[in-house]
PDB file of N, CA and C in Angstrom:
ATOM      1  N   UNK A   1       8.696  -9.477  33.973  1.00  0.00           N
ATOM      2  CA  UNK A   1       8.338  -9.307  32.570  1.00  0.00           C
ATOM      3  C   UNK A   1       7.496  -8.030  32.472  1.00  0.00           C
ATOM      4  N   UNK A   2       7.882  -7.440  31.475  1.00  0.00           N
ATOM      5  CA  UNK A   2       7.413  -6.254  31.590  1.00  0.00           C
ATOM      6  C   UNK A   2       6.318  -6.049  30.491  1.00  0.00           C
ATOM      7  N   UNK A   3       5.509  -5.136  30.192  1.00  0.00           N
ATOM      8  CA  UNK A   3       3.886  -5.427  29.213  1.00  0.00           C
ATOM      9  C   UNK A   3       4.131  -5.567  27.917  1.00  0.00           C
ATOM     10  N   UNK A   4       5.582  -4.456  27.480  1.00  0.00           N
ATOM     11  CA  UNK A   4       6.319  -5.364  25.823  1.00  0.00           C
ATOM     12  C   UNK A   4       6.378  -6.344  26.011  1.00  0.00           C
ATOM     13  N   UNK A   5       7.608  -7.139  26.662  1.00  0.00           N
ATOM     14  CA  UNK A   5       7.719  -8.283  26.660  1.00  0.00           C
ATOM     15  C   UNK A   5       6.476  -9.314  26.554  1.00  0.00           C
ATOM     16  N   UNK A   6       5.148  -9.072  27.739  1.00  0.00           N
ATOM     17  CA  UNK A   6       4.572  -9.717  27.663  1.00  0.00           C
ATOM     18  C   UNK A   6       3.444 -10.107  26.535  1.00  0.00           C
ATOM     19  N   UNK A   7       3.382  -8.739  25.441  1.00  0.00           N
ATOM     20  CA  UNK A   7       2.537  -8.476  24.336  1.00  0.00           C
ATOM     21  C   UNK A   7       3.492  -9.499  23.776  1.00  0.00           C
ATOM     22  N   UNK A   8       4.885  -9.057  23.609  1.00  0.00           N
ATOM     23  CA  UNK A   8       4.971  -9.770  22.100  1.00  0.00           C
ATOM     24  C   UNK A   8       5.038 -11.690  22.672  1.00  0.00           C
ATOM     25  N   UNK A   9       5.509 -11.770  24.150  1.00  0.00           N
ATOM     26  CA  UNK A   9       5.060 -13.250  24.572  1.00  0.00           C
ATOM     27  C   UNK A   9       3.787 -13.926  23.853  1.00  0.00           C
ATOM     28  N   UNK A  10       2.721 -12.737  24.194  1.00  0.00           N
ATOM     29  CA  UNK A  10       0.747 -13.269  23.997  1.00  0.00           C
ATOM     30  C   UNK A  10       1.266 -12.975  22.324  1.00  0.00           C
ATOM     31  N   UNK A  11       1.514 -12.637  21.449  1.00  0.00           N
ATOM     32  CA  UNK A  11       1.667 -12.474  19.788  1.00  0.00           C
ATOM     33  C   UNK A  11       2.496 -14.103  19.520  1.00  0.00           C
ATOM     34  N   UNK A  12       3.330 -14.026  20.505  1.00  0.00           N
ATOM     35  CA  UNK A  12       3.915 -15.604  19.612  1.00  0.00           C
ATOM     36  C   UNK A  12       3.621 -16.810  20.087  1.00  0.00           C
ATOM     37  N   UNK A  13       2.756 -16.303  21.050  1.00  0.00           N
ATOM     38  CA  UNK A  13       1.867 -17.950  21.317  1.00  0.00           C
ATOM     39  C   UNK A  13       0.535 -17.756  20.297  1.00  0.00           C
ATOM     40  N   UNK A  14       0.205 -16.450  19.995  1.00  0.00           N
ATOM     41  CA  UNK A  14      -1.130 -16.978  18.859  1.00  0.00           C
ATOM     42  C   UNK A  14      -0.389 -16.833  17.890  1.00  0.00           C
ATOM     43  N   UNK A  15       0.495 -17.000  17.391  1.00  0.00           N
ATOM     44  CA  UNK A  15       1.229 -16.875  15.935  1.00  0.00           C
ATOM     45  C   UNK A  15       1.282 -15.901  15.084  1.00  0.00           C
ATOM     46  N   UNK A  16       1.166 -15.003  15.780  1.00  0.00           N
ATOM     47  CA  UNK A  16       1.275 -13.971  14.750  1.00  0.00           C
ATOM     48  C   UNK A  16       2.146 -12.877  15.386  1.00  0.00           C
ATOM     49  N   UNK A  17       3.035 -12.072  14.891  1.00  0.00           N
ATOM     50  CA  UNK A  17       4.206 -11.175  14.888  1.00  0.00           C
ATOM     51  C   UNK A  17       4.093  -9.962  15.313  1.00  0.00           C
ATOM     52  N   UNK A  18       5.045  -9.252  16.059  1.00  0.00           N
ATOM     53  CA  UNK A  18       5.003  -7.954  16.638  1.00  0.00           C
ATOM     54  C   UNK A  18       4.933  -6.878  15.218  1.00  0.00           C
ATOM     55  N   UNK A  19       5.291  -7.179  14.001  1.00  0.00           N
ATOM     56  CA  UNK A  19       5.670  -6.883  13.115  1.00  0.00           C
ATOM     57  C   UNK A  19       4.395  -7.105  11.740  1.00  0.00           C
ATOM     58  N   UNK A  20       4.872  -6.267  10.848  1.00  0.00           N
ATOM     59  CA  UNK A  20       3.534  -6.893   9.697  1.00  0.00           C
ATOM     60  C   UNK A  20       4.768  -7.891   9.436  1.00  0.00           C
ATOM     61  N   UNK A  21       4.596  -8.202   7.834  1.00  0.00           N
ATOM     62  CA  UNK A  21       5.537  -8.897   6.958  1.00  0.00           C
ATOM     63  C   UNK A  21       6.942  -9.127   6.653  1.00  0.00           C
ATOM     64  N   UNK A  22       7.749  -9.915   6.810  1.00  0.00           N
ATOM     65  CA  UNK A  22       9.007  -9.844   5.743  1.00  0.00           C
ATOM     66  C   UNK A  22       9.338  -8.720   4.418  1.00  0.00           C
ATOM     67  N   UNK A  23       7.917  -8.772   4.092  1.00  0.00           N
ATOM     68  CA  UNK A  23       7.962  -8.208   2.433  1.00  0.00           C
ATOM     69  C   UNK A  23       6.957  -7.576   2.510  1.00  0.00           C
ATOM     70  N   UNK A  24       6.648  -6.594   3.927  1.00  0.00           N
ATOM     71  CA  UNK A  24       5.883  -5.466   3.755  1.00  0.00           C
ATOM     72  C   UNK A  24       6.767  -4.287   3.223  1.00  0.00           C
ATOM     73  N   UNK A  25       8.546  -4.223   3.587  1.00  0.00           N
ATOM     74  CA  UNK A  25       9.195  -3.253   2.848  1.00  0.00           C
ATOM     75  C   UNK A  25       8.993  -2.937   0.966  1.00  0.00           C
ATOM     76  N   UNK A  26       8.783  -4.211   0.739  1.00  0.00           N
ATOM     77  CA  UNK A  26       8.623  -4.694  -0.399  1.00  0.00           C
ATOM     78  C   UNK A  26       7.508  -3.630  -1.174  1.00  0.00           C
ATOM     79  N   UNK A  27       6.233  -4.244  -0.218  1.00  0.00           N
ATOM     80  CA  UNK A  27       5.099  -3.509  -0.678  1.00  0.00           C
ATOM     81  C   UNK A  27       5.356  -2.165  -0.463  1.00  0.00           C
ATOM     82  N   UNK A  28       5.402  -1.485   0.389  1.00  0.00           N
ATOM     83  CA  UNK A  28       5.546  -0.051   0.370  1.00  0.00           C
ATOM     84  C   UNK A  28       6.334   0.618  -0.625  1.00  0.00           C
ATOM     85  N   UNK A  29       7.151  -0.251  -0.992  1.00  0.00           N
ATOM     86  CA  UNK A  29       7.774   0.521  -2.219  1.00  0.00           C
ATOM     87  C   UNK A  29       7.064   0.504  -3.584  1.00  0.00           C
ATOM     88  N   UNK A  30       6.125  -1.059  -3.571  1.00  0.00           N
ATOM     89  CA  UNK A  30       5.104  -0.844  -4.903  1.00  0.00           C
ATOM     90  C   UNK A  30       4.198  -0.139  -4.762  1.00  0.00           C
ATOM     91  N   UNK A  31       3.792   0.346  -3.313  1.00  0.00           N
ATOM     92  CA  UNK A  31       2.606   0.918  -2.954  1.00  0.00           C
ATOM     93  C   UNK A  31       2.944   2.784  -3.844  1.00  0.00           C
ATOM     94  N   UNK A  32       3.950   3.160  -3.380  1.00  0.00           N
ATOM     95  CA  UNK A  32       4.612   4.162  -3.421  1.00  0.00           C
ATOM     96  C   UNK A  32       4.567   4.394  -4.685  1.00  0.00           C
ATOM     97  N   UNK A  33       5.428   3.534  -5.874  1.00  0.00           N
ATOM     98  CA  UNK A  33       5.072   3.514  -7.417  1.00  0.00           C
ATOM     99  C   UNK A  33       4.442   3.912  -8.140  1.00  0.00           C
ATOM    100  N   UNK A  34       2.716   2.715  -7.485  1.00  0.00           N
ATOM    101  CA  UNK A  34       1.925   3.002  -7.858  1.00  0.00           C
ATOM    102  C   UNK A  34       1.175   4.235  -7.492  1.00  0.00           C
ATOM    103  N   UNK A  35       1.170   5.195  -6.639  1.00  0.00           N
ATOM    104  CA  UNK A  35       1.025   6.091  -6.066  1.00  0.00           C
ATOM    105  C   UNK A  35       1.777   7.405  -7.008  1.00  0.00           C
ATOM    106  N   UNK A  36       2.902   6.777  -6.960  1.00  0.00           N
ATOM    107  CA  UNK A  36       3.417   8.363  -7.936  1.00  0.00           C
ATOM    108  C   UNK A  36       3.566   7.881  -9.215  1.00  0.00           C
ATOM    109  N   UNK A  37       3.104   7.196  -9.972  1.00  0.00           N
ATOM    110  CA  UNK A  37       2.885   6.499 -11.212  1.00  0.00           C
ATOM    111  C   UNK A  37       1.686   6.551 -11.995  1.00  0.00           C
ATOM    112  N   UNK A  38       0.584   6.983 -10.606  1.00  0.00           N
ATOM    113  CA  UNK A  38      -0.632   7.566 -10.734  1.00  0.00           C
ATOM    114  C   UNK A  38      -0.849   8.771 -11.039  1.00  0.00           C
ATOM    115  N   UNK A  39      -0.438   9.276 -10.366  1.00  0.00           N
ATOM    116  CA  UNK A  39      -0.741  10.587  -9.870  1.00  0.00           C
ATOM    117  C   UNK A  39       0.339  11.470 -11.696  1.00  0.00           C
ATOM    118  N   UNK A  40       1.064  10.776 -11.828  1.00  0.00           N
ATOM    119  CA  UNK A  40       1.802  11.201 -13.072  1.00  0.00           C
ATOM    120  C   UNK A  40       0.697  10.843 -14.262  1.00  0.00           C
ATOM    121  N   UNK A  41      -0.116   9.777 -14.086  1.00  0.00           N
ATOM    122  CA  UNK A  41      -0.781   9.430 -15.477  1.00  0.00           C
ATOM    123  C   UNK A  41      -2.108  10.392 -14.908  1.00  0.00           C
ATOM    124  N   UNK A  42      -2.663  10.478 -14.009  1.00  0.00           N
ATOM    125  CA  UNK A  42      -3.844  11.318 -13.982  1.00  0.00           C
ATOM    126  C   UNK A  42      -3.274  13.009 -14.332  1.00  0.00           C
ATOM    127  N   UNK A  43      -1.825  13.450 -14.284  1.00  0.00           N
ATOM    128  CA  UNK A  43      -1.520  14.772 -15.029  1.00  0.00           C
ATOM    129  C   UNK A  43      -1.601  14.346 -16.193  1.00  0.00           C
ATOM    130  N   UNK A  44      -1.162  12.716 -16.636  1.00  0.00           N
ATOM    131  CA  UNK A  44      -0.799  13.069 -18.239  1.00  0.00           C
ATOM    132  C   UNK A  44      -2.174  13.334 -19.033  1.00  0.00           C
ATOM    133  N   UNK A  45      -3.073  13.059 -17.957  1.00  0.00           N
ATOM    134  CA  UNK A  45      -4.572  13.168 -18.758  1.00  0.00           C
ATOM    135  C   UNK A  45      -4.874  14.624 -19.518  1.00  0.00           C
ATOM    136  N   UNK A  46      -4.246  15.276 -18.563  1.00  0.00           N
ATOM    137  CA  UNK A  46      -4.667  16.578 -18.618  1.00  0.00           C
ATOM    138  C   UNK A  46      -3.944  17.254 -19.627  1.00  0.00           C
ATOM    139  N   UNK A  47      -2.550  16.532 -19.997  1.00  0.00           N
ATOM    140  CA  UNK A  47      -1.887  17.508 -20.628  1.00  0.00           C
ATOM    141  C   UNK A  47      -1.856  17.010 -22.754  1.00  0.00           C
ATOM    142  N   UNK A  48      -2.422  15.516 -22.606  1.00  0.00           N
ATOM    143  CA  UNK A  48      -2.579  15.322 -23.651  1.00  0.00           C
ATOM    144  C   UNK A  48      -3.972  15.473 -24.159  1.00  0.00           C
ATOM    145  N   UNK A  49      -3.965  14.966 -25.623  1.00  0.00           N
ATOM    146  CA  UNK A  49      -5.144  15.352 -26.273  1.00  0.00           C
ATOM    147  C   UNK A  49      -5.553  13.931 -26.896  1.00  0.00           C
ATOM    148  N   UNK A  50      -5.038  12.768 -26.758  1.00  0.00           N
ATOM    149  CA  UNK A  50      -5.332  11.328 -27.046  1.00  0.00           C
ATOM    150  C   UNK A  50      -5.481  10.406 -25.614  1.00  0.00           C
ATOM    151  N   UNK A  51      -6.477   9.771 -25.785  1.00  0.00           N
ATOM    152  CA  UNK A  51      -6.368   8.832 -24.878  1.00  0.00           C
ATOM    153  C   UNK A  51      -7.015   9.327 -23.371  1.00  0.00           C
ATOM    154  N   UNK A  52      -7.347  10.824 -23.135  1.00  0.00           N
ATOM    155  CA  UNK A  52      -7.682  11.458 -22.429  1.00  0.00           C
ATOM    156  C   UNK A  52      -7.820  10.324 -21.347  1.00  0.00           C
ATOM    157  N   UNK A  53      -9.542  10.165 -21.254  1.00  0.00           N
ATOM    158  CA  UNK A  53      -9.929   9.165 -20.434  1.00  0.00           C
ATOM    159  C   UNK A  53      -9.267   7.770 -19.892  1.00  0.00           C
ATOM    160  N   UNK A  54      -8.360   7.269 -20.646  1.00  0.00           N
ATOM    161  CA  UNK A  54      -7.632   6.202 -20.504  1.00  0.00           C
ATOM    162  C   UNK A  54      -6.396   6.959 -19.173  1.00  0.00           C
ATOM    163  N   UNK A  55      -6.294   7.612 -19.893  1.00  0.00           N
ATOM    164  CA  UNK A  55      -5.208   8.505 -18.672  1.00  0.00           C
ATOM    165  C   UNK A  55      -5.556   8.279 -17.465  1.00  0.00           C
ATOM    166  N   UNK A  56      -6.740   8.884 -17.594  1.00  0.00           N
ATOM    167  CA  UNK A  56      -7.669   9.453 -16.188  1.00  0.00           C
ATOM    168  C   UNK A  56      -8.016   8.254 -15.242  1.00  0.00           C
ATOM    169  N   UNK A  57      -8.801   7.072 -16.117  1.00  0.00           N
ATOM    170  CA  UNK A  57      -9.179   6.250 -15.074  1.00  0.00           C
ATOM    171  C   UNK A  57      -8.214   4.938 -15.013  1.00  0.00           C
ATOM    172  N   UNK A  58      -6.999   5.573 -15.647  1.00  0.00           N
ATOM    173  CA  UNK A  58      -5.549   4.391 -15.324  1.00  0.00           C
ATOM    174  C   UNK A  58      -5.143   4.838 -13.820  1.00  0.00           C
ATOM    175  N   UNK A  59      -4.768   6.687 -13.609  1.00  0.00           N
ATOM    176  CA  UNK A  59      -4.214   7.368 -12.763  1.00  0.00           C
ATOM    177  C   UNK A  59      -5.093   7.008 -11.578  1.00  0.00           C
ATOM    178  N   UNK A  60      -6.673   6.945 -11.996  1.00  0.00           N
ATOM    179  CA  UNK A  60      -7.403   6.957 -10.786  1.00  0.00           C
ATOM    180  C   UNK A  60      -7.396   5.555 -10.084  1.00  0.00           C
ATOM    181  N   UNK A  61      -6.953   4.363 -11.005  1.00  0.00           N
ATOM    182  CA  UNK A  61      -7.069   3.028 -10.380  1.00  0.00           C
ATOM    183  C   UNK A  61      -5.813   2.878  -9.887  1.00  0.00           C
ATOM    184  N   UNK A  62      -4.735   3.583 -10.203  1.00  0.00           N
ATOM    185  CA  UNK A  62      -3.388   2.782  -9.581  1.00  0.00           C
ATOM    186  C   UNK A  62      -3.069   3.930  -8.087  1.00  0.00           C
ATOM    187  N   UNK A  63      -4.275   4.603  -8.426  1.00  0.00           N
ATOM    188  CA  UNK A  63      -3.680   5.390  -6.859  1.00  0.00           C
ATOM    189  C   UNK A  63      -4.817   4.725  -5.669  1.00  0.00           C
ATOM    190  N   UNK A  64      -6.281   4.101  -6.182  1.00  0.00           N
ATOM    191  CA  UNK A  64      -6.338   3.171  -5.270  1.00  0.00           C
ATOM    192  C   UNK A  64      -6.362   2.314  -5.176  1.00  0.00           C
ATOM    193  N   UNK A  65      -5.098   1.554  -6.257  1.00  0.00           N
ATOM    194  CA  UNK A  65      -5.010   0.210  -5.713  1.00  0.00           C
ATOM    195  C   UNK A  65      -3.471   0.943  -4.684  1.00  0.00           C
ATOM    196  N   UNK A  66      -3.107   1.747  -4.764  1.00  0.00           N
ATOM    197  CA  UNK A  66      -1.858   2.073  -4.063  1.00  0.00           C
ATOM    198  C   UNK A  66      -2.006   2.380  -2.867  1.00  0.00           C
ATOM    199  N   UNK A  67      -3.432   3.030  -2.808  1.00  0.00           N
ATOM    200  CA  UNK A  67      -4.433   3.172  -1.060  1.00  0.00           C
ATOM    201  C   UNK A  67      -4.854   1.798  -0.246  1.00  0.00           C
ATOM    202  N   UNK A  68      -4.951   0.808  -1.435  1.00  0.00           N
ATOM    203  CA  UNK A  68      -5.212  -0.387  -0.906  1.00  0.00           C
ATOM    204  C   UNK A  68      -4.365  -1.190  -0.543  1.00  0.00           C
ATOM    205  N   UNK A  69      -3.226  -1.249  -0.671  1.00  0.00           N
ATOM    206  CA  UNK A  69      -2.089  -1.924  -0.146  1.00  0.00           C
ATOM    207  C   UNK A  69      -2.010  -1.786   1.090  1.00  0.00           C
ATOM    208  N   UNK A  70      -1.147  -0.678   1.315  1.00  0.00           N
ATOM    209  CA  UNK A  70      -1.697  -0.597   2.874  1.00  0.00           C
ATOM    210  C   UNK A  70      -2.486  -1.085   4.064  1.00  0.00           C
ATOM    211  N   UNK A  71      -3.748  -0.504   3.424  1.00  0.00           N
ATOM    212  CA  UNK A  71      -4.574  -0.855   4.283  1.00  0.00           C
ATOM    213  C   UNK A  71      -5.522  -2.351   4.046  1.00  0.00           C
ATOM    214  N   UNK A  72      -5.236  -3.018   3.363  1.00  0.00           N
ATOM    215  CA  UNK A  72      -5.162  -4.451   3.465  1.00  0.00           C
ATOM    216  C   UNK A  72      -4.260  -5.212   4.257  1.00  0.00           C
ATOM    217  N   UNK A  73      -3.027  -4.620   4.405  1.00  0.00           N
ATOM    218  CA  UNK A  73      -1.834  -5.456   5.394  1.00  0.00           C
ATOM    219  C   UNK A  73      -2.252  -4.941   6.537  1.00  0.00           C
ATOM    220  N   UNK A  74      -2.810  -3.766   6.958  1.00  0.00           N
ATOM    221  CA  UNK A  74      -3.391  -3.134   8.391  1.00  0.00           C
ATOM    222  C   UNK A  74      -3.798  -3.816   8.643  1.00  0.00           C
ATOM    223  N   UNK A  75      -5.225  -4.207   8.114  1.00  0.00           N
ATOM    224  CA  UNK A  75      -6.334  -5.336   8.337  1.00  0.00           C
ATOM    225  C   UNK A  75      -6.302  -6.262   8.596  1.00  0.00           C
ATOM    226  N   UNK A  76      -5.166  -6.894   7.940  1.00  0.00           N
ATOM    227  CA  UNK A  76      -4.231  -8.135   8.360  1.00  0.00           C
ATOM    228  C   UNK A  76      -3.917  -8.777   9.575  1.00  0.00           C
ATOM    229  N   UNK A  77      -3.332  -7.575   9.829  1.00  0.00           N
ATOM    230  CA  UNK A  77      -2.240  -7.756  11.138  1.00  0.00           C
ATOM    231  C   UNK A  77      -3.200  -7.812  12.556  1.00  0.00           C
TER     232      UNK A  77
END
């Protein structure tokens, strides 16, 4: 047995997976979204003249909740 083998052996006797999630593909794609969904509303701040601030701290929360995805399933694992 060789030290892969034997890692992912020691991973499935404590129950937990060589792997994150099933539906970490999942997340990365909302992660991603929200990430360029952000980053589009923190320009739209700039380019309109209503709502300014609403822009700004929409763009600024969905890019870290989009930082936080991630690294919550890191933490996880």
């Amino acid at each position: 047995m060789d030290a892969g083998e034997r890692r992912d052996h020691e991973r499935a006797d404590a129950g937990r997976s060589g792997t994150l999630s099933d539906a970490t593909g999942f997340w990365v794609v909302i992660a991603f979204a929200l990430f360029a969904g952000g980053m589009w509303a923190f320009g739209e701040a700039f380019r309109t003249d209503v709502l300014q601030a609403v822009w700004f701290m929409g763009g600024i929360l969905m890019i870290a909740l989009a930082i936080f995805i991630p690294a919550h399933f890191a933490s996880n694992n």
